[in-house]
C-alpha atoms as a PDB file:
ATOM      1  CA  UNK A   1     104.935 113.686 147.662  1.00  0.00           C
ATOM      2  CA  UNK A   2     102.363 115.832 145.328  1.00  0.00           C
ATOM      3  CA  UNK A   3     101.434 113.717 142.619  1.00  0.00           C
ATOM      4  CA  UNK A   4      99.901 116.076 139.359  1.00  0.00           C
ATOM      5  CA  UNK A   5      96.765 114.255 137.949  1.00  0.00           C
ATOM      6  CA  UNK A   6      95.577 116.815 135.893  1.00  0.00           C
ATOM      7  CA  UNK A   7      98.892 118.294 133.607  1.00  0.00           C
ATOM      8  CA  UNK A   8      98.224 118.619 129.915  1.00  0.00           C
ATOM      9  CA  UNK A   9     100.175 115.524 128.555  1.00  0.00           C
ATOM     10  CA  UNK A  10      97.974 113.410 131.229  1.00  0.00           C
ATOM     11  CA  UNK A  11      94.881 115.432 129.570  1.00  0.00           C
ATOM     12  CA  UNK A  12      95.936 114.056 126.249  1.00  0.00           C
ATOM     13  CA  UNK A  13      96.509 110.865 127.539  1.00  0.00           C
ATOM     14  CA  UNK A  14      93.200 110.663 128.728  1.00  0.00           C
ATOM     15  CA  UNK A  15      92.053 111.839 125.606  1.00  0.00           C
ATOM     16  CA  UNK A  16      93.581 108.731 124.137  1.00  0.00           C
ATOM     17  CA  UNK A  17      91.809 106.614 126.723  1.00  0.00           C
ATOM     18  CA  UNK A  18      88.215 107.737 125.937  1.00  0.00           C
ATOM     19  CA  UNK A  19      88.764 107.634 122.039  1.00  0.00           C
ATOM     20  CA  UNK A  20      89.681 103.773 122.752  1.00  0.00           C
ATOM     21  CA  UNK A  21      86.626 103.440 124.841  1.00  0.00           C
ATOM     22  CA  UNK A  22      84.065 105.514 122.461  1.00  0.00           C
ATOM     23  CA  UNK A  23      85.671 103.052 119.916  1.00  0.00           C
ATOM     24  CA  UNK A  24      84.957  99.967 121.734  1.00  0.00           C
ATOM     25  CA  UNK A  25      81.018 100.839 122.157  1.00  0.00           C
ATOM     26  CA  UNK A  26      81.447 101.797 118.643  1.00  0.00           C
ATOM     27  CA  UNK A  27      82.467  98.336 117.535  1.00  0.00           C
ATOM     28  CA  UNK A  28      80.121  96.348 119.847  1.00  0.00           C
ATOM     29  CA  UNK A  29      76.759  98.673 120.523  1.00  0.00           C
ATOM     30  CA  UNK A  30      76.560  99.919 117.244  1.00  0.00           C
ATOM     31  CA  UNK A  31      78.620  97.987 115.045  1.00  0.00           C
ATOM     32  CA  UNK A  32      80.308 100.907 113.307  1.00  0.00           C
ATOM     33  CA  UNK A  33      83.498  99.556 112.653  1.00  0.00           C
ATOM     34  CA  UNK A  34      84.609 103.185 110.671  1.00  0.00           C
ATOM     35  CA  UNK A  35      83.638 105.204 113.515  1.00  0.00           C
ATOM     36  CA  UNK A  36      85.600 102.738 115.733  1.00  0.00           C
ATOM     37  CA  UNK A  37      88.723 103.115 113.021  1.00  0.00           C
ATOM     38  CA  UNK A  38      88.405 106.929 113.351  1.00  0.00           C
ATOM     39  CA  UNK A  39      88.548 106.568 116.938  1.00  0.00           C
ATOM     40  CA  UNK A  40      91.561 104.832 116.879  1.00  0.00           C
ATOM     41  CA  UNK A  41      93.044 106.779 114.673  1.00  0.00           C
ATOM     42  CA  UNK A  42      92.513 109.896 116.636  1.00  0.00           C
ATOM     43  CA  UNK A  43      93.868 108.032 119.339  1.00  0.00           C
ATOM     44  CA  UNK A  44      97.123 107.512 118.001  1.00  0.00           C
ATOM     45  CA  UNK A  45      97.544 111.803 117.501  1.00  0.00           C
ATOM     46  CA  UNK A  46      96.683 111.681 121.079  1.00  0.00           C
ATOM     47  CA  UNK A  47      99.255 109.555 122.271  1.00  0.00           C
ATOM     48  CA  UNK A  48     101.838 111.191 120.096  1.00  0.00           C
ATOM     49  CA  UNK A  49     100.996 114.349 120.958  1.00  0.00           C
ATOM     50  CA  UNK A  50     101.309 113.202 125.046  1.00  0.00           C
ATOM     51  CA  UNK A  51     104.756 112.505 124.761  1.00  0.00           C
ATOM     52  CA  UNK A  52     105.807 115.313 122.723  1.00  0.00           C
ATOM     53  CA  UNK A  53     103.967 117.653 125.320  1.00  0.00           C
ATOM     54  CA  UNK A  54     105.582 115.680 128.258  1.00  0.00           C
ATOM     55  CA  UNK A  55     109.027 116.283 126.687  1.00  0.00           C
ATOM     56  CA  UNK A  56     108.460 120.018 125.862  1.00  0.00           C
ATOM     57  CA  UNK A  57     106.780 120.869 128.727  1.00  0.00           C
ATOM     58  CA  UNK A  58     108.855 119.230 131.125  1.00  0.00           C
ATOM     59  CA  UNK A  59     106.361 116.905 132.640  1.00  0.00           C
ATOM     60  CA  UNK A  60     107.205 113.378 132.300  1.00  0.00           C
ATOM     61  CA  UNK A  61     106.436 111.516 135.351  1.00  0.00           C
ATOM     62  CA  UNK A  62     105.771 108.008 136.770  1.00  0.00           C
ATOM     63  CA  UNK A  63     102.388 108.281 136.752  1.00  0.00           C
ATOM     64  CA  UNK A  64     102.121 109.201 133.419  1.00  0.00           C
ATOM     65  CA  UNK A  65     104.458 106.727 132.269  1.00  0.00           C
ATOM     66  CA  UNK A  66     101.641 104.586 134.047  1.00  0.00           C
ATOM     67  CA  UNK A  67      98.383 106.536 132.850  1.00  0.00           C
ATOM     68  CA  UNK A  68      99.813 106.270 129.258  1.00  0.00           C
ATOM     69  CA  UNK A  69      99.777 102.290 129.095  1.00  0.00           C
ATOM     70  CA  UNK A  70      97.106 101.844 131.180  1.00  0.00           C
ATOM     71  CA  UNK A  71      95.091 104.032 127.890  1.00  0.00           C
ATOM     72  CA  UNK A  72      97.031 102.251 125.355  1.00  0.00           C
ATOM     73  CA  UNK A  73      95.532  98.845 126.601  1.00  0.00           C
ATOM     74  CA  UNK A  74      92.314 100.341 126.300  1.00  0.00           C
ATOM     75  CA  UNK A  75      92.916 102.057 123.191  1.00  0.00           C
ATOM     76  CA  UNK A  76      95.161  99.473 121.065  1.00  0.00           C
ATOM     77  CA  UNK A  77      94.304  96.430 122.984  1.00  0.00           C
ATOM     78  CA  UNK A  78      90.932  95.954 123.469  1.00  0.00           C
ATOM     79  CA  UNK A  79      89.014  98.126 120.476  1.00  0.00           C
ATOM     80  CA  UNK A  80      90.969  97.118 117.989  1.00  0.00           C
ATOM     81  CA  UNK A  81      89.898  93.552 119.531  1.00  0.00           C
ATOM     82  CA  UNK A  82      86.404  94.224 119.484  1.00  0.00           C
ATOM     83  CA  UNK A  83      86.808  95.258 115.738  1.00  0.00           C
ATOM     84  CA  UNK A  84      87.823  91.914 115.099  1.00  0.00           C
ATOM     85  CA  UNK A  85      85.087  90.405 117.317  1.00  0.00           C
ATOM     86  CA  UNK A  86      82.373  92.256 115.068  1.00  0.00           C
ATOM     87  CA  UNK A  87      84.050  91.883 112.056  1.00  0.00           C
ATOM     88  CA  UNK A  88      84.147  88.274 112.917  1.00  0.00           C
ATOM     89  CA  UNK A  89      80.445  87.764 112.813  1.00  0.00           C
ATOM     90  CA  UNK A  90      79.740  89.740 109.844  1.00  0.00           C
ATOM     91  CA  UNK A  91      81.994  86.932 107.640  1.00  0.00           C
ATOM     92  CA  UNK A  92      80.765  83.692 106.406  1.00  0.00           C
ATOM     93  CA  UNK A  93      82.344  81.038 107.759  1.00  0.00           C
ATOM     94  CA  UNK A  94      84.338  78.954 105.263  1.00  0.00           C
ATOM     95  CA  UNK A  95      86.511  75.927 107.602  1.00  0.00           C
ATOM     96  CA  UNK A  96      86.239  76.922 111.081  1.00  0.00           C
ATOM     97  CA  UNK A  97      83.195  74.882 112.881  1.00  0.00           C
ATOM     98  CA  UNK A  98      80.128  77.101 114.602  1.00  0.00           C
ATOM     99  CA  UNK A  99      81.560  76.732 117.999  1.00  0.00           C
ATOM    100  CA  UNK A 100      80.733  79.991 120.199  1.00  0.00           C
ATOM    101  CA  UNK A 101      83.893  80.382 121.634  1.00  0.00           C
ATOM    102  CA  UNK A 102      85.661  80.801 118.518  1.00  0.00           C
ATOM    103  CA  UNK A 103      85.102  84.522 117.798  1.00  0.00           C
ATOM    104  CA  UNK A 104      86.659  85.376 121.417  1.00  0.00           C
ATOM    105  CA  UNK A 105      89.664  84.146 120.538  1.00  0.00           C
ATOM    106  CA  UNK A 106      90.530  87.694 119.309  1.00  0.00           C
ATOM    107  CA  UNK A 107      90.746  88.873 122.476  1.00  0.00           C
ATOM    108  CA  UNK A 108      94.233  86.897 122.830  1.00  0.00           C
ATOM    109  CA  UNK A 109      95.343  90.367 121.150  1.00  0.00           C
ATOM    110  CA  UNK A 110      94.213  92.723 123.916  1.00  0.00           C
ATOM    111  CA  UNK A 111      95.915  90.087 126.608  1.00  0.00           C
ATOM    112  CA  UNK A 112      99.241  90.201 124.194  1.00  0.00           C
ATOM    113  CA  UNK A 113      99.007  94.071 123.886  1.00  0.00           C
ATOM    114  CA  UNK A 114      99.019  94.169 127.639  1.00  0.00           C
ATOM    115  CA  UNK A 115     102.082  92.575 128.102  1.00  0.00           C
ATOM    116  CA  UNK A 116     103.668  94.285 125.435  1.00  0.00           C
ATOM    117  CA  UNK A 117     102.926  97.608 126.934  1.00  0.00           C
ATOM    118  CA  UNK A 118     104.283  95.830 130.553  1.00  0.00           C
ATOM    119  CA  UNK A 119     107.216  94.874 128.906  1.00  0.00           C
ATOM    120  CA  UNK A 120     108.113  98.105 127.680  1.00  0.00           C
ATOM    121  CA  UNK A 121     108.008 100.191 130.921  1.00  0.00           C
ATOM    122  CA  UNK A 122     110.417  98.177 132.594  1.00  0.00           C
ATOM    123  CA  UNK A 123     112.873  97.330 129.126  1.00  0.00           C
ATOM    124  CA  UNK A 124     115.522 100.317 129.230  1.00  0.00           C
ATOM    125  CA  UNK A 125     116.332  99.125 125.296  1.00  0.00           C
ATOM    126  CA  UNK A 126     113.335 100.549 124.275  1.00  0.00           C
ATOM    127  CA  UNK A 127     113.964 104.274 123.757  1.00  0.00           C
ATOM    128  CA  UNK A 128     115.833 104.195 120.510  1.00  0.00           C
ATOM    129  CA  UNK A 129     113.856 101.522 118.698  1.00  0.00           C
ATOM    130  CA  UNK A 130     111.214  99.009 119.848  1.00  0.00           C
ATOM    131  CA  UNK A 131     111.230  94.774 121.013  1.00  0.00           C
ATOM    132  CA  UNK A 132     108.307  93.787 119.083  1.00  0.00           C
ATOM    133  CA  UNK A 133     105.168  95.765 117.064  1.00  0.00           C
ATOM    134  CA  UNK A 134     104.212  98.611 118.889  1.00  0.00           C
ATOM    135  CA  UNK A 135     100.769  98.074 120.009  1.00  0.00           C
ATOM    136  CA  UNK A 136      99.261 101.034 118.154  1.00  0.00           C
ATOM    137  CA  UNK A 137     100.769  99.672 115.049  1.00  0.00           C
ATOM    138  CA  UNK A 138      99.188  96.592 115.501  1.00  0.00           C
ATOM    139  CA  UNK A 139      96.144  97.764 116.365  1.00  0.00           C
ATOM    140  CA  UNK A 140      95.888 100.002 113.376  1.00  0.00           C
ATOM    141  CA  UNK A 141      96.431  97.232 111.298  1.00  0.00           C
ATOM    142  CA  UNK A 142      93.487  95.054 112.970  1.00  0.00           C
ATOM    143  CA  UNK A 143      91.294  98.105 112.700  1.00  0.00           C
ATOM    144  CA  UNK A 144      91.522  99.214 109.676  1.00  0.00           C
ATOM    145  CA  UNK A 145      90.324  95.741 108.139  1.00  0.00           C
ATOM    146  CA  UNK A 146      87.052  96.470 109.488  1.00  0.00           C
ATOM    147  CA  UNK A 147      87.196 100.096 107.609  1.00  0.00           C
ATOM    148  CA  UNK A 148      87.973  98.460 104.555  1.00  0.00           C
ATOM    149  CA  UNK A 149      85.243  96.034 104.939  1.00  0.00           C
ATOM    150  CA  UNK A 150      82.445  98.199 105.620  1.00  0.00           C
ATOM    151  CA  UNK A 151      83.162 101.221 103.452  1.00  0.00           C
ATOM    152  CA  UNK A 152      85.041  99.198 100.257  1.00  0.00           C
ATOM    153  CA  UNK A 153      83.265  96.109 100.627  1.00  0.00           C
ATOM    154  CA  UNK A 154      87.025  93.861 100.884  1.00  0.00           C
ATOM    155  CA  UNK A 155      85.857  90.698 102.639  1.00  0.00           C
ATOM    156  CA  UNK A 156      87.616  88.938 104.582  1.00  0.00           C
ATOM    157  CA  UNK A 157      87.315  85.015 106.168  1.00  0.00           C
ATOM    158  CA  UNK A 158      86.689  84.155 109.693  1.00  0.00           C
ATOM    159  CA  UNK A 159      89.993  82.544 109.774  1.00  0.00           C
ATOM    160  CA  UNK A 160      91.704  85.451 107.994  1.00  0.00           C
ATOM    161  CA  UNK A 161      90.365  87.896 111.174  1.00  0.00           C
ATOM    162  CA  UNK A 162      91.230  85.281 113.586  1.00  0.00           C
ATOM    163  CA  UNK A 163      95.473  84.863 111.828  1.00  0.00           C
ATOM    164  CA  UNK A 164      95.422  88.402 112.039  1.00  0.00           C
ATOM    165  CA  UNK A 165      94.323  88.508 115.738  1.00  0.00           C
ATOM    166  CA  UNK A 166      96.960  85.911 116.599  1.00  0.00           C
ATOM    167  CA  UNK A 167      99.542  87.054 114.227  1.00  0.00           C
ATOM    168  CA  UNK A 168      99.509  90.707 115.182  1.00  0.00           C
ATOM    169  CA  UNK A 169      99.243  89.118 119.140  1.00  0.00           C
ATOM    170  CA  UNK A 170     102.247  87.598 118.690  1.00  0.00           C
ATOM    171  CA  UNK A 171     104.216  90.366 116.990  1.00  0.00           C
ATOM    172  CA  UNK A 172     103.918  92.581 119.636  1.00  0.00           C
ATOM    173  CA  UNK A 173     105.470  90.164 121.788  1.00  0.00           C
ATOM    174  CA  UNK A 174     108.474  89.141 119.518  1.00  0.00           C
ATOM    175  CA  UNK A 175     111.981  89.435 120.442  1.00  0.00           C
ATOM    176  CA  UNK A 176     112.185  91.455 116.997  1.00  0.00           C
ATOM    177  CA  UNK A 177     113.878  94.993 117.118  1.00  0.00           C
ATOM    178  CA  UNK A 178     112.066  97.123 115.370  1.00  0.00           C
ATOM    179  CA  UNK A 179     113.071 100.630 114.270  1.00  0.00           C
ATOM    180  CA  UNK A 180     111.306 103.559 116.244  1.00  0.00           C
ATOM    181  CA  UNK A 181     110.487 107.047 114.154  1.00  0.00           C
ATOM    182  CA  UNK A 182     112.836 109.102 116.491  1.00  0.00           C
ATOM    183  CA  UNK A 183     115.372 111.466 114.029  1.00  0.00           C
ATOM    184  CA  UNK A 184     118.520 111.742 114.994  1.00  0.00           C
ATOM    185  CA  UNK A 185     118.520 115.036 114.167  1.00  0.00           C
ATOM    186  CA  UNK A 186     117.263 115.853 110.209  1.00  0.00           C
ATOM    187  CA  UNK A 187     120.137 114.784 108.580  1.00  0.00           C
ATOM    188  CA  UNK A 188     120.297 111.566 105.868  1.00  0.00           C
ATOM    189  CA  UNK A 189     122.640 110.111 107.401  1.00  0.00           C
ATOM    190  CA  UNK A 190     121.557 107.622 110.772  1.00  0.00           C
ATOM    191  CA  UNK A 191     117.966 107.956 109.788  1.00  0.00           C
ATOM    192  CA  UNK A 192     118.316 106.189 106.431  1.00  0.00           C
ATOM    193  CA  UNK A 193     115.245 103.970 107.059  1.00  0.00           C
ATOM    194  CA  UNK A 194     112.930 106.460 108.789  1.00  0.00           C
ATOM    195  CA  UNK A 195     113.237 108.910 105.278  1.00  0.00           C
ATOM    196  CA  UNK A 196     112.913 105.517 103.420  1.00  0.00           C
ATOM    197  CA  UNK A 197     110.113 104.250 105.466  1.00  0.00           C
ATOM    198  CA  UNK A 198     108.283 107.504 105.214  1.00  0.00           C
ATOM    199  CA  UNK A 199     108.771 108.338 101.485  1.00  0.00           C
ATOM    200  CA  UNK A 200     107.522 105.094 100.469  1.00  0.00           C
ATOM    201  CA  UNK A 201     104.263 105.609 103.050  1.00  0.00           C
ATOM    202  CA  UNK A 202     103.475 108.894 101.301  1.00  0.00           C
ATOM    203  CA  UNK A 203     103.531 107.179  98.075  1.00  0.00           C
ATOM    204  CA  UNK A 204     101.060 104.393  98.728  1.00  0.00           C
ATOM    205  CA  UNK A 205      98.766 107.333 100.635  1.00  0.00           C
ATOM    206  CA  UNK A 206      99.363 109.254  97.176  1.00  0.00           C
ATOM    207  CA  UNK A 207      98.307 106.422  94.678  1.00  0.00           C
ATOM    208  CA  UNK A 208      95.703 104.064  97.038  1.00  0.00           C
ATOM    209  CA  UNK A 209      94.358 106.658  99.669  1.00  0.00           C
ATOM    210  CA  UNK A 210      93.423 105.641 103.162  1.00  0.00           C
ATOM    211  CA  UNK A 211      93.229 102.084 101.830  1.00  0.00           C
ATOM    212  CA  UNK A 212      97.015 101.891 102.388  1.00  0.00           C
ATOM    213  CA  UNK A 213      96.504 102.233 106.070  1.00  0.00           C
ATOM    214  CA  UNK A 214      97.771  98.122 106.584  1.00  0.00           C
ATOM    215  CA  UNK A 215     100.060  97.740 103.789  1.00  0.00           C
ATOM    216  CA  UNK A 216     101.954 100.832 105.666  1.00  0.00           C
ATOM    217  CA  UNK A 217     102.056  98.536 108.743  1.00  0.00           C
ATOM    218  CA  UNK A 218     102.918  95.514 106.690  1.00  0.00           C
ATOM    219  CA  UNK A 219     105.714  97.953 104.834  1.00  0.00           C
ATOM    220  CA  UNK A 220     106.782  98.693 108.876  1.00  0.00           C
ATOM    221  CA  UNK A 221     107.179  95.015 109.600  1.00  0.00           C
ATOM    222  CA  UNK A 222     108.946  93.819 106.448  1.00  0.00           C
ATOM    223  CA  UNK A 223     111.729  96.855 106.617  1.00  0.00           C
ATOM    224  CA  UNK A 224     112.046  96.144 110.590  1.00  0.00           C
ATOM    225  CA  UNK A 225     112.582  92.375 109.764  1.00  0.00           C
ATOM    226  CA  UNK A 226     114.854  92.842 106.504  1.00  0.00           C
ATOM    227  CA  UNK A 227     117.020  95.142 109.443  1.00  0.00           C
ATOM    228  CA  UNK A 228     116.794  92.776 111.722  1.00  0.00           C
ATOM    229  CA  UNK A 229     118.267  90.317 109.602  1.00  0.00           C
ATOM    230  CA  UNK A 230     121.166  91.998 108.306  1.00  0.00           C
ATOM    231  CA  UNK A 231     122.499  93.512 111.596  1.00  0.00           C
ATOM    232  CA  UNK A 232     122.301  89.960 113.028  1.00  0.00           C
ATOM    233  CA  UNK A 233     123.942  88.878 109.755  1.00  0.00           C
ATOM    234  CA  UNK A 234     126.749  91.669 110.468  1.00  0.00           C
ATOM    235  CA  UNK A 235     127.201  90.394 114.206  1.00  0.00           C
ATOM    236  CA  UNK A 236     127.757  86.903 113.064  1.00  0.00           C
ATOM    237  CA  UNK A 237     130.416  87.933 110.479  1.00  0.00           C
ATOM    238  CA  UNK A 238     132.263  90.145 112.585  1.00  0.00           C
ATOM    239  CA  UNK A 239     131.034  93.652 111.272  1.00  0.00           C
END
């Protein structure tokens, strides 16, 4: 069997990969947590742009399927972890103790984004909407605190960037179904909440810039668990 390494969505996909890496030493060698946010962010048009050349191309494979988590670990996992890390240390500590193996607790997210990336290339339920935050989601999110820190000057608590580490962690690992931004063709009608979803994005993005980065996540969550709840509700009265 002749295995492809080198195809252009596996290109992109490593493309993705090094962003997360250049990212991490970002974070931790230089402490440049908008660099690392950058990174990430570039990332992200990476791995979009890997599937969408997979699919028109013709050149989805196993080992991509493979290559592409094995990036996203790297890339939404463990940078956005080691934004937290840094961003850690730079905050005053308010309740928390000065115990040295507090700030590695942010890790937990990498660990959790690795099993939420398992999880999804074995869970057949996944192609039309997601179980759990997407990991790039999340790791947006975690990343773009440190952004707002460093070029707004928003502070945040030790034990706000270590909720967020665990709360994000644990989101990604939720039995929550959350919608995916796949169109069912253009038309209003079945993609309701994507139009909804992205309407309201480009309006924060309009009015508050790039600071709107996590309350666009937050806006994800909220509208995945208001759907959640009402289809359950529907189930349980018979709709």
């Amino acid at each position: 069997m002749k295995i492809k390494l080198f195809t252009l969505p596996n290109l992109l996909t490593l493309s993705n990969l090094l962003c997360g890496a250049f990212a991490t030493v970002a974070a931790l060698s230089y402490g440049n947590l908008t660099l690392a946010f950058g990174l990430i962010v570039l990332a992200a048009v990476f791995d979009f742009l890997d599937g969408f050349a997979a699919r028109l191309l013709h050149q989805s494979s196993p080992i991509g399927l493979q290559l592409d988590s094995l990036a996203d670990d790297i890339t939404f996992g463990l940078a956005p972890s080691a934004v937290l890390f840094v961003l850690y240390g730079r905050m005053a500590p308010q309740v928390l103790p000065e115990a040295a193996w507090i700030p590695y607790v942010v890790f937990v997210f990498a660990a959790f984004a690795a099993l939420r990336l398992a999880r999804f290339n074995i869970d057949d339920t996944q192609r039309g909407e997601f179980l759990g935050l997407p990991s790039p989601a999340a790791a947006l999110f975690c990343a773009s605190l440190g952004w707002l820190a460093e070029r707004y000057g928003v502070l945040f608590s030790r034990e706000t960037t270590l909720v967020v580490a665990l709360g994000m962690a644990i989101l990604m690992v939720a039995g929550v179904r959350m919608f995916a931004l796949k169109f069912h063709g253009f038309g209003w009608h079945g993609n309701e909440i994507r139009y909804g979803f992205l309407l309201l994005s480009l309006i924060l993005l309009i009015v508050l810039g790039g600071v709107a980065v996590p309350l666009i996540i937050l806006l994800y969550i909220v509208i995945s668990l208001v759907r959640n709840a009402v289809c359950r509700g529907g189930e349980g009265n018979g709709l």
